[in-house]
PDB file of N, CA and C in Angstrom:
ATOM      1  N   UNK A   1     119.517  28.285  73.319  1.00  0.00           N
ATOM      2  CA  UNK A   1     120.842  28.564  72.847  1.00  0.00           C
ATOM      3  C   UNK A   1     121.308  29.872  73.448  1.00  0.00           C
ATOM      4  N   UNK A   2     122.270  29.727  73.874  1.00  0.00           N
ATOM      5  CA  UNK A   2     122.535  31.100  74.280  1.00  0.00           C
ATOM      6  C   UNK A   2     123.838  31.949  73.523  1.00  0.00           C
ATOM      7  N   UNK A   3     123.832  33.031  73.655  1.00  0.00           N
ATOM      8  CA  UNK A   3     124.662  34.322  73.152  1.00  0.00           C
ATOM      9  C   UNK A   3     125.401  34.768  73.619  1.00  0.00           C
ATOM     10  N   UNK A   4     126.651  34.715  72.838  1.00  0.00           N
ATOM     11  CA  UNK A   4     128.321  35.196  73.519  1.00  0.00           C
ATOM     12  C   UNK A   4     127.355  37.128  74.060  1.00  0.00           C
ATOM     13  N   UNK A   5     127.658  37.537  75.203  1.00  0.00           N
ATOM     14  CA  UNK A   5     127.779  38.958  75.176  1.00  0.00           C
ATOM     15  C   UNK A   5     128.945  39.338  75.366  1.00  0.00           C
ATOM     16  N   UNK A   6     129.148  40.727  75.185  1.00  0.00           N
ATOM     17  CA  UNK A   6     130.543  41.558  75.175  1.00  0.00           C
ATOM     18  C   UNK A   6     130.450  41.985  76.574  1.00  0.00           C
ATOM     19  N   UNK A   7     131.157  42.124  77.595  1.00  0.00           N
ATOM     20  CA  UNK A   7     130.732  42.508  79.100  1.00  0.00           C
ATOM     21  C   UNK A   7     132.567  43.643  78.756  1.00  0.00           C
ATOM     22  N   UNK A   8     132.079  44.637  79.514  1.00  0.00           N
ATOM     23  CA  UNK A   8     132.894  45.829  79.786  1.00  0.00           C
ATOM     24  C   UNK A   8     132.685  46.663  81.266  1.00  0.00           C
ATOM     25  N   UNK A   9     133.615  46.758  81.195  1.00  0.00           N
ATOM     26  CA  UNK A   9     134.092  47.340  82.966  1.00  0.00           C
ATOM     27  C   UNK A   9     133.297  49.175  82.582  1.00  0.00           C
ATOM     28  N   UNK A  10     132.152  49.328  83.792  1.00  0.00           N
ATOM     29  CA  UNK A  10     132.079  50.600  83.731  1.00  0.00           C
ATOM     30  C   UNK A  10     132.019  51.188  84.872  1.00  0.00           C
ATOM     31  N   UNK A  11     132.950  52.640  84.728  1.00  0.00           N
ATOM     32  CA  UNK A  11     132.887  53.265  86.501  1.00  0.00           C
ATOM     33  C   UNK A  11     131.715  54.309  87.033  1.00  0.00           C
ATOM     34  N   UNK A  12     131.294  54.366  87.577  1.00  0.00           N
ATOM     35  CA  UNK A  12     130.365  54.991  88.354  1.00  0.00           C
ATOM     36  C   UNK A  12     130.536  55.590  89.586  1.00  0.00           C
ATOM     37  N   UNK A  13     130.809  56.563  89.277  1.00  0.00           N
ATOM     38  CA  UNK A  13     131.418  57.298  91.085  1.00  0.00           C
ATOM     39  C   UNK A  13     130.236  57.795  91.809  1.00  0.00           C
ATOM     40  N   UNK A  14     129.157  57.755  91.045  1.00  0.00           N
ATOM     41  CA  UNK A  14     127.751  58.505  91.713  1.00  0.00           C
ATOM     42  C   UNK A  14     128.299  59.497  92.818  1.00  0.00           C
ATOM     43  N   UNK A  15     128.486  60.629  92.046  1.00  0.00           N
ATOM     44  CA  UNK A  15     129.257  62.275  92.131  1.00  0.00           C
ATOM     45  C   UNK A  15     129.868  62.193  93.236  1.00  0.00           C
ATOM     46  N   UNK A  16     130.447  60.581  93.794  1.00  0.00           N
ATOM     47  CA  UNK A  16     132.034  60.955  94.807  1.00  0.00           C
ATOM     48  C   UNK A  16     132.858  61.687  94.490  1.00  0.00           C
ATOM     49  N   UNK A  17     133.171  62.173  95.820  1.00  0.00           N
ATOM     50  CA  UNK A  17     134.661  62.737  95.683  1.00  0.00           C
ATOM     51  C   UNK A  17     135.546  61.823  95.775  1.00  0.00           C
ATOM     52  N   UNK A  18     136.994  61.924  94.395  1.00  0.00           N
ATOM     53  CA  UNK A  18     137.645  61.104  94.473  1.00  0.00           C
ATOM     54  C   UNK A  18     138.525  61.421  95.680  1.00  0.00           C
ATOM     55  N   UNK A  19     139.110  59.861  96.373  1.00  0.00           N
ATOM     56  CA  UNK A  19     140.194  60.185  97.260  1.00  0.00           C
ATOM     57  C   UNK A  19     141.571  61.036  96.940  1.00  0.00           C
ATOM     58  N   UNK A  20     142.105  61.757  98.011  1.00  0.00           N
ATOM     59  CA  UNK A  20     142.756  62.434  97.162  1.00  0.00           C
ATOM     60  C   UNK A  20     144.457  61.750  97.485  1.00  0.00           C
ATOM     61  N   UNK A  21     145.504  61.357  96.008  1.00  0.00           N
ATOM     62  CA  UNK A  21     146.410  60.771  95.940  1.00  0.00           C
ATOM     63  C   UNK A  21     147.371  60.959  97.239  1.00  0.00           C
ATOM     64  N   UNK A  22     147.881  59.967  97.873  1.00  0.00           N
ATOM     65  CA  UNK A  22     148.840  59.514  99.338  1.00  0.00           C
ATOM     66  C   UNK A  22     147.469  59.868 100.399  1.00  0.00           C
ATOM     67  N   UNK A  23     146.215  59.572 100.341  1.00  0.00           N
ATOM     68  CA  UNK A  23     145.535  59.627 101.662  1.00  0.00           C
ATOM     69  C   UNK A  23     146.298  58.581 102.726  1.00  0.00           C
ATOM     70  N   UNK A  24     146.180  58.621 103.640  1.00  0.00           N
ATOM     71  CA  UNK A  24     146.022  56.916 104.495  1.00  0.00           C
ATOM     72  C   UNK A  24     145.046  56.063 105.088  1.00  0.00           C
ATOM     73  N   UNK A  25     145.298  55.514 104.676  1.00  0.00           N
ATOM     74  CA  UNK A  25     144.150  53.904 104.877  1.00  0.00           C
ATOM     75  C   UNK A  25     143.397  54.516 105.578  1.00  0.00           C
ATOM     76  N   UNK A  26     143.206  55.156 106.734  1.00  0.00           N
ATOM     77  CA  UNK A  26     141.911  55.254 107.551  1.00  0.00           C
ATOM     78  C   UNK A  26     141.207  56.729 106.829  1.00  0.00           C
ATOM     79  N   UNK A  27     141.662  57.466 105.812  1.00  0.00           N
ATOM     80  CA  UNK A  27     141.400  58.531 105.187  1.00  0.00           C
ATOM     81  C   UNK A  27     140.570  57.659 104.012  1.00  0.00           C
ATOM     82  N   UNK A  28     140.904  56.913 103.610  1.00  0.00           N
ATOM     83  CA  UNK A  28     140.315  55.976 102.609  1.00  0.00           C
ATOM     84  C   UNK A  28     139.037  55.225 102.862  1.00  0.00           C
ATOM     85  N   UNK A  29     139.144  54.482 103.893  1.00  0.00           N
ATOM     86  CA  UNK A  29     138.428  54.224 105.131  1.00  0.00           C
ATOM     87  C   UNK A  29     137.210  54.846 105.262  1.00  0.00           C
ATOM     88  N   UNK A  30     137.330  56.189 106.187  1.00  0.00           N
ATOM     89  CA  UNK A  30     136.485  57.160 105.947  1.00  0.00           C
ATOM     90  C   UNK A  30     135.782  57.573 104.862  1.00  0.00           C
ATOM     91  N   UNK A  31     136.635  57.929 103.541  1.00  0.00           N
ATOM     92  CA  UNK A  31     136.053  58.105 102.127  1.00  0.00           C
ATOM     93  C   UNK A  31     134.913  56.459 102.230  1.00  0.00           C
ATOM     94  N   UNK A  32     135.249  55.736 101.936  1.00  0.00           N
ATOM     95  CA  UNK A  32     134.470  54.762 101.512  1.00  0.00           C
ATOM     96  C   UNK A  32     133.515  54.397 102.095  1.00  0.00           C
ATOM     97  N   UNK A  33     133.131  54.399 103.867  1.00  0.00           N
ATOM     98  CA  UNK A  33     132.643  54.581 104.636  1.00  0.00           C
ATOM     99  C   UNK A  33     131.145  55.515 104.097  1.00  0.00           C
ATOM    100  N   UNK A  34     131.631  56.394 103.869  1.00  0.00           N
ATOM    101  CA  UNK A  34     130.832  57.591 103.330  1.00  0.00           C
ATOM    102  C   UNK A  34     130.144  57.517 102.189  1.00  0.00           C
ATOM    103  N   UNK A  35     130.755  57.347 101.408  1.00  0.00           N
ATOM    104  CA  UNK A  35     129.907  56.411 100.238  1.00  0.00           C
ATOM    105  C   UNK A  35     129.494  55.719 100.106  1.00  0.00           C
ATOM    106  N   UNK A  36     129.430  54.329 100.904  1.00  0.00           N
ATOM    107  CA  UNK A  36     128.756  53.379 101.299  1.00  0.00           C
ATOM    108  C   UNK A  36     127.305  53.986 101.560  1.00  0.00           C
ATOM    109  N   UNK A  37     127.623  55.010 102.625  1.00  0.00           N
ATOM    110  CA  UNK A  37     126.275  55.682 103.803  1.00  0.00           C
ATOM    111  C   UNK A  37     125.260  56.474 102.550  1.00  0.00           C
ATOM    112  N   UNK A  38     126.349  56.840 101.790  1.00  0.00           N
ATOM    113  CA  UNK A  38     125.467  57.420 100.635  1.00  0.00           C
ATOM    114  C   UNK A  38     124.546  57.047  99.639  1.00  0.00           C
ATOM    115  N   UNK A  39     125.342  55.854  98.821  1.00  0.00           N
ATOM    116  CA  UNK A  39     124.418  54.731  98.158  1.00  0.00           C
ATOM    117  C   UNK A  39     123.469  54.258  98.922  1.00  0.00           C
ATOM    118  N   UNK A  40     123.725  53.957 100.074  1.00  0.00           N
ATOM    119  CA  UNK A  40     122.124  52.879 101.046  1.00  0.00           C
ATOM    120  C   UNK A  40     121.338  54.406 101.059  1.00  0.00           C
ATOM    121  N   UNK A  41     121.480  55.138 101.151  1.00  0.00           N
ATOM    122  CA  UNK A  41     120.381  56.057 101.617  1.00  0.00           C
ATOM    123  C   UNK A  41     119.658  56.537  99.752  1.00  0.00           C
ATOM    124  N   UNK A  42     120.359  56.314  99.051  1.00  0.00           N
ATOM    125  CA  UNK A  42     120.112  56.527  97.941  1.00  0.00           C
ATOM    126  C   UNK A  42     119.203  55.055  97.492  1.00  0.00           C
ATOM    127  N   UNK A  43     119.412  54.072  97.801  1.00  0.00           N
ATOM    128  CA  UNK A  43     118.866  52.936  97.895  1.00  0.00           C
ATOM    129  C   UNK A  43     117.606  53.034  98.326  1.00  0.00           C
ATOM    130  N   UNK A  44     117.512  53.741  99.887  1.00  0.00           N
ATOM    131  CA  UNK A  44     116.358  53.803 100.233  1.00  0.00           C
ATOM    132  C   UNK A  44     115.166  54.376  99.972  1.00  0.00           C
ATOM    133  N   UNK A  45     115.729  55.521  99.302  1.00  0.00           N
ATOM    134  CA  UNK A  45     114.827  56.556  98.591  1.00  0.00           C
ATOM    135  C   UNK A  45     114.285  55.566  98.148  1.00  0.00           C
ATOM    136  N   UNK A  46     114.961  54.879  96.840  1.00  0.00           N
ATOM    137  CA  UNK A  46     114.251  53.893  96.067  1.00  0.00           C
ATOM    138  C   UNK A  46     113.104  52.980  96.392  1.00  0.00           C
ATOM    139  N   UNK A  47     113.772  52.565  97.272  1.00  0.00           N
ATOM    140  CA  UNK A  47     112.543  51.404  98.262  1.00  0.00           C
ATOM    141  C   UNK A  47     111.660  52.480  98.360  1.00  0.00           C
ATOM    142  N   UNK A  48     111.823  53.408  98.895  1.00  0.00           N
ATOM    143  CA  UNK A  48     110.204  54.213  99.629  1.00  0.00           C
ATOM    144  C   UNK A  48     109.357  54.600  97.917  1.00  0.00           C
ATOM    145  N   UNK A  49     109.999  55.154  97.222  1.00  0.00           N
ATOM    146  CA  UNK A  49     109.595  55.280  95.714  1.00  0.00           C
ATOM    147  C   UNK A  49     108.896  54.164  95.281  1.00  0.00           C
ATOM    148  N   UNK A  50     108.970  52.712  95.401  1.00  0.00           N
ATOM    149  CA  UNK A  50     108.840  51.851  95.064  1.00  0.00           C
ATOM    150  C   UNK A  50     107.368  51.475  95.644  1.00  0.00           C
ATOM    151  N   UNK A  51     107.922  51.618  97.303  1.00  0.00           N
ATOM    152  CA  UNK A  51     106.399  51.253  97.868  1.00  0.00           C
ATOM    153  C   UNK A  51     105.364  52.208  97.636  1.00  0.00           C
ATOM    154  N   UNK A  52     105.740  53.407  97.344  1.00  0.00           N
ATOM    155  CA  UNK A  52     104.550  54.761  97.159  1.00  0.00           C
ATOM    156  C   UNK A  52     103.945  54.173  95.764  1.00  0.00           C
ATOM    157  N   UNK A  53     104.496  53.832  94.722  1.00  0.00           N
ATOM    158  CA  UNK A  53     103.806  53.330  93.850  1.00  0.00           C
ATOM    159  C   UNK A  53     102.879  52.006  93.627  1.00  0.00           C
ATOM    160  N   UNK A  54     103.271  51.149  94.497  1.00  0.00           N
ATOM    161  CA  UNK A  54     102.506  50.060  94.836  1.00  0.00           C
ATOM    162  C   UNK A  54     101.720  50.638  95.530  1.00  0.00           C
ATOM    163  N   UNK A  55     101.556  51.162  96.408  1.00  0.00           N
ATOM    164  CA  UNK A  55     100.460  51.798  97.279  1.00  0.00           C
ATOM    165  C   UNK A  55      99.633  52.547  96.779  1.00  0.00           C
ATOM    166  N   UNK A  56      99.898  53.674  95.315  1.00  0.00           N
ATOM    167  CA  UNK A  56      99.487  54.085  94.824  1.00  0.00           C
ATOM    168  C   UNK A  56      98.375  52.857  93.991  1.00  0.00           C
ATOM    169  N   UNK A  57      98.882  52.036  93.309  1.00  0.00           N
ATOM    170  CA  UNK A  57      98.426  50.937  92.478  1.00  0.00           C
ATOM    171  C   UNK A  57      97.322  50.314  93.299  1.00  0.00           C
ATOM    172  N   UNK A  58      98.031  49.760  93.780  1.00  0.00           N
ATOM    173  CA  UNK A  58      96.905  48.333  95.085  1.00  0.00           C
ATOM    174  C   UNK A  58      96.060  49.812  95.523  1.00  0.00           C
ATOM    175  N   UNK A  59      96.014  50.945  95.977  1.00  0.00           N
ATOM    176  CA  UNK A  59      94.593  51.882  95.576  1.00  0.00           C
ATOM    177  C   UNK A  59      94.054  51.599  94.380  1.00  0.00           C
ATOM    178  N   UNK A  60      94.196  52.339  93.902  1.00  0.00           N
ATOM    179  CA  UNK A  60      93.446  52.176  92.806  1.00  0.00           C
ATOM    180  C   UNK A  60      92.451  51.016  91.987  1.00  0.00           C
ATOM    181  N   UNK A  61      93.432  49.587  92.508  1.00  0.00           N
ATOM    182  CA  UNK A  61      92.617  48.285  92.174  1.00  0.00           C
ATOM    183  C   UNK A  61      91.711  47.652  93.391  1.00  0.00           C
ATOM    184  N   UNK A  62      91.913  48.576  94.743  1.00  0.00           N
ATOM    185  CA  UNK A  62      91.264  48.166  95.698  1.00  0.00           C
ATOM    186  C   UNK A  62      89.910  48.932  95.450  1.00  0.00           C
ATOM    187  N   UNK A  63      89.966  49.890  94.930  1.00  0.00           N
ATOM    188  CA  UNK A  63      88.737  50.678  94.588  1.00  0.00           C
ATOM    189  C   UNK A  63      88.270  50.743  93.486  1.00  0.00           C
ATOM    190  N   UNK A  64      88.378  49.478  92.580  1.00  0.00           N
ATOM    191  CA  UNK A  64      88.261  49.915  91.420  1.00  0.00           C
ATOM    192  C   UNK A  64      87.142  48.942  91.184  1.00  0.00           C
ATOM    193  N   UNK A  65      86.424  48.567  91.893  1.00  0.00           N
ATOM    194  CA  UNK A  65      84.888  48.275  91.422  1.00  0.00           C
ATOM    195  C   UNK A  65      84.824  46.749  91.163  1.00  0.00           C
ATOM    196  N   UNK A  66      83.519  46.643  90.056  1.00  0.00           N
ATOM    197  CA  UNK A  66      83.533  45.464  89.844  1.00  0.00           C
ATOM    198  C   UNK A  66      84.403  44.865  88.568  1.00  0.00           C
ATOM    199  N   UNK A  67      85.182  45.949  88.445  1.00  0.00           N
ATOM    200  CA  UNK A  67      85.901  45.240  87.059  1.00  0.00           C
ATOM    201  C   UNK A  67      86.931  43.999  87.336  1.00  0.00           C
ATOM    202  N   UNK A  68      87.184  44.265  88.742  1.00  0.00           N
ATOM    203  CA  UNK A  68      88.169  43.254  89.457  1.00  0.00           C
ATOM    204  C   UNK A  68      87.513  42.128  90.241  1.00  0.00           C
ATOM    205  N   UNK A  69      88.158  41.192  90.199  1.00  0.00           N
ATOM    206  CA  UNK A  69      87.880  40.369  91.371  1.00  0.00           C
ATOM    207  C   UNK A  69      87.720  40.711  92.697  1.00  0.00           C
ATOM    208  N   UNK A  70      86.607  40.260  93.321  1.00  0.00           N
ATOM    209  CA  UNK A  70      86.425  41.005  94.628  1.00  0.00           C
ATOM    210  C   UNK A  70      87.857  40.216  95.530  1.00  0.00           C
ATOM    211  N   UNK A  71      88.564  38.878  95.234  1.00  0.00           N
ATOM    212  CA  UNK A  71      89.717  38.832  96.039  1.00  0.00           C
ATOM    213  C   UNK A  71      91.062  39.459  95.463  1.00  0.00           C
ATOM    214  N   UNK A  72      91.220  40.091  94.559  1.00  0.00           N
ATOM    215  CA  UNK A  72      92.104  40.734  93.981  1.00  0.00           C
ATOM    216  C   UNK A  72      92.025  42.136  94.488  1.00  0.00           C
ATOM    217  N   UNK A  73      91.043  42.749  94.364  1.00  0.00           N
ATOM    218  CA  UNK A  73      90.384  43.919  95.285  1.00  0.00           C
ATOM    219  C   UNK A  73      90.973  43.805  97.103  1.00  0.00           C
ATOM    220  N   UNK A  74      90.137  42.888  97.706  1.00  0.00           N
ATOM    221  CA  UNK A  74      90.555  42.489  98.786  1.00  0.00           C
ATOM    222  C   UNK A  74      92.276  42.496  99.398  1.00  0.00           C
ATOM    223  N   UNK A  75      92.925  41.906  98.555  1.00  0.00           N
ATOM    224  CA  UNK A  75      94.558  41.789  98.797  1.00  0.00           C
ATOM    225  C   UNK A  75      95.014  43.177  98.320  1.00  0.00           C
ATOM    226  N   UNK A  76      94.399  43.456  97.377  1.00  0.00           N
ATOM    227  CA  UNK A  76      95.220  45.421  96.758  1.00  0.00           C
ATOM    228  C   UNK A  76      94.709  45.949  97.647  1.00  0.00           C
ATOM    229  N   UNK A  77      94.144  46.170  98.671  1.00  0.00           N
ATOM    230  CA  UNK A  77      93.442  46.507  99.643  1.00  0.00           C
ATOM    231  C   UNK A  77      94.579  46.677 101.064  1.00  0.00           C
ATOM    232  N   UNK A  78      94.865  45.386 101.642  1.00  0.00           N
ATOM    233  CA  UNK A  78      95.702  44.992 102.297  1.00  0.00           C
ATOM    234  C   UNK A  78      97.489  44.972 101.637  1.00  0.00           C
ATOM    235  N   UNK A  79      97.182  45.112 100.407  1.00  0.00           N
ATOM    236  CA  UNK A  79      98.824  45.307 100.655  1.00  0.00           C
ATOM    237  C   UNK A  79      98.910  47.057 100.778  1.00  0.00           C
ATOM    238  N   UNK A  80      98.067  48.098 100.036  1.00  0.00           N
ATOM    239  CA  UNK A  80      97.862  49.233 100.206  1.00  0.00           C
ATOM    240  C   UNK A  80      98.484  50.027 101.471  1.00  0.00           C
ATOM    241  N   UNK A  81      97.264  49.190 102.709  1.00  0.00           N
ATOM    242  CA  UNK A  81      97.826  49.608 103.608  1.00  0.00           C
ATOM    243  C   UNK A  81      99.105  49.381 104.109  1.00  0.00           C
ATOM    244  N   UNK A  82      99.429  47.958 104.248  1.00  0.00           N
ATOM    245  CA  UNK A  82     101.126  47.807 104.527  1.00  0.00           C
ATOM    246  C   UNK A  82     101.802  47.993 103.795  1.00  0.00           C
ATOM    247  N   UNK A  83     101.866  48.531 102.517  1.00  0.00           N
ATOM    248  CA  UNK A  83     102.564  49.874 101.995  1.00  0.00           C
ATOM    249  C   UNK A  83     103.246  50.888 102.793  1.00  0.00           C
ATOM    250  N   UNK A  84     101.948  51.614 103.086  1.00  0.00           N
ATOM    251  CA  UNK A  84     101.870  52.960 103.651  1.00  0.00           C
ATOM    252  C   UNK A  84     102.298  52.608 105.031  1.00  0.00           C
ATOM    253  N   UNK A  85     102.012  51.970 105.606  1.00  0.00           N
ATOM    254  CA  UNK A  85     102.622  51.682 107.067  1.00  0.00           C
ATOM    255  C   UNK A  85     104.039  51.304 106.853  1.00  0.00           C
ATOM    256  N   UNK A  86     104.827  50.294 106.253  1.00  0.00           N
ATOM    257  CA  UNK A  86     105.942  49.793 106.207  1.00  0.00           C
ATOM    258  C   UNK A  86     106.853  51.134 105.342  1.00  0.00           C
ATOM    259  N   UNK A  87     105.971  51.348 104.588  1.00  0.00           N
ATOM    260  CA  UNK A  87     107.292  52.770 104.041  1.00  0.00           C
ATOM    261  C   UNK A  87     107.039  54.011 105.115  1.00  0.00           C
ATOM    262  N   UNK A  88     106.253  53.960 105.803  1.00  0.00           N
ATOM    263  CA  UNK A  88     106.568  54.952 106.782  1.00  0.00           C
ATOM    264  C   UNK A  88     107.271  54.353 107.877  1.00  0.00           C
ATOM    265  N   UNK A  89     107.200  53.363 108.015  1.00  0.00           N
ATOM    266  CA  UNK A  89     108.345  52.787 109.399  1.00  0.00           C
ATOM    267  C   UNK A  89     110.146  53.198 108.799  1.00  0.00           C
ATOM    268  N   UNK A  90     109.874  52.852 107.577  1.00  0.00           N
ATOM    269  CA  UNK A  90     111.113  52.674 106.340  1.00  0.00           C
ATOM    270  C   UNK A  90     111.988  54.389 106.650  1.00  0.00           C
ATOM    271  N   UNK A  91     110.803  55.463 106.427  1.00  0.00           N
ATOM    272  CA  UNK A  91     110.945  56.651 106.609  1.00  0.00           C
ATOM    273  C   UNK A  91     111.370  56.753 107.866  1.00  0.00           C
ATOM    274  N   UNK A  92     110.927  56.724 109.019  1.00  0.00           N
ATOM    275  CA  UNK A  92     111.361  56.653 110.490  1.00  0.00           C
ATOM    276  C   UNK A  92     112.494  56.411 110.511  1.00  0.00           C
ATOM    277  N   UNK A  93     113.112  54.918 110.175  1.00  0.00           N
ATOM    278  CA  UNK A  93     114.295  54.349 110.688  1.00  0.00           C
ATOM    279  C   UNK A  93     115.651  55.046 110.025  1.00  0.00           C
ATOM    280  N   UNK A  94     115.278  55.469 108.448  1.00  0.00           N
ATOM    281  CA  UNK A  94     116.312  56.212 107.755  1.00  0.00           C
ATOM    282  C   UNK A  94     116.162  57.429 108.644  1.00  0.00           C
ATOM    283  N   UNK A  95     115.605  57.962 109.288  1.00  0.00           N
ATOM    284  CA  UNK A  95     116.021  59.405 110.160  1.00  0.00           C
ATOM    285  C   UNK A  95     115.734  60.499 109.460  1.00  0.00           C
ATOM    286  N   UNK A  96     114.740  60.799 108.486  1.00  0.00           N
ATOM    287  CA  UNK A  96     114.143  61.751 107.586  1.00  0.00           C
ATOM    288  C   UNK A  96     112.873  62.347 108.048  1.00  0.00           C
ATOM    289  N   UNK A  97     112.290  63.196 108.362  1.00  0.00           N
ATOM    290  CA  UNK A  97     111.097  63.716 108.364  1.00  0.00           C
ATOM    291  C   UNK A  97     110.618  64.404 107.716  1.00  0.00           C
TER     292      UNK A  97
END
């Protein structure tokens, strides 16, 4: 069964600067442009955050003895490393050092 929800409009400028009133289209353009560039890179952080913790994890269960399955071990093992390799390619391509 499902449930009426209440859905409401919410704004989020994630600390843009608002455009400022009579810009022109390519001033707008630009603004949005920019914020776009901002969110993906803010995005990406995320992704790399994301994989550091899986990488962190799949350690820990790759080394974590016999309490695990030795093929559960095995794959936390291998994703570990392509973790650490793929979020450092991740790092590269965003242009961060």
């Amino acid at each position: 069964m499902r449930t009426s929800t209440a859905l409401s409009v919410v704004r989020d400028n994630c600390g843009a600067v608002p455009v400022p009133a009579g810009a022109s289209v390519s001033e707008r353009i630009r603004h949005l442009q920019a914020e776009a560039r901002l969110l993906a890179r803010e995005q990406i952080e995320a992704l790399e955050n994301a994989l550091l913790q899986i990488e962190r994890l799949s350690c820990e269960i790759a080394d974590g003895g016999e309490a695990y399955p030795v093929g559960v071990r095995e794959v936390a093992g291998r994703l570990a490393e392509d973790c650490k390799s793929h979020g450092a390619t991740i790092h590269l391509l965003a242009g961060r050092n």
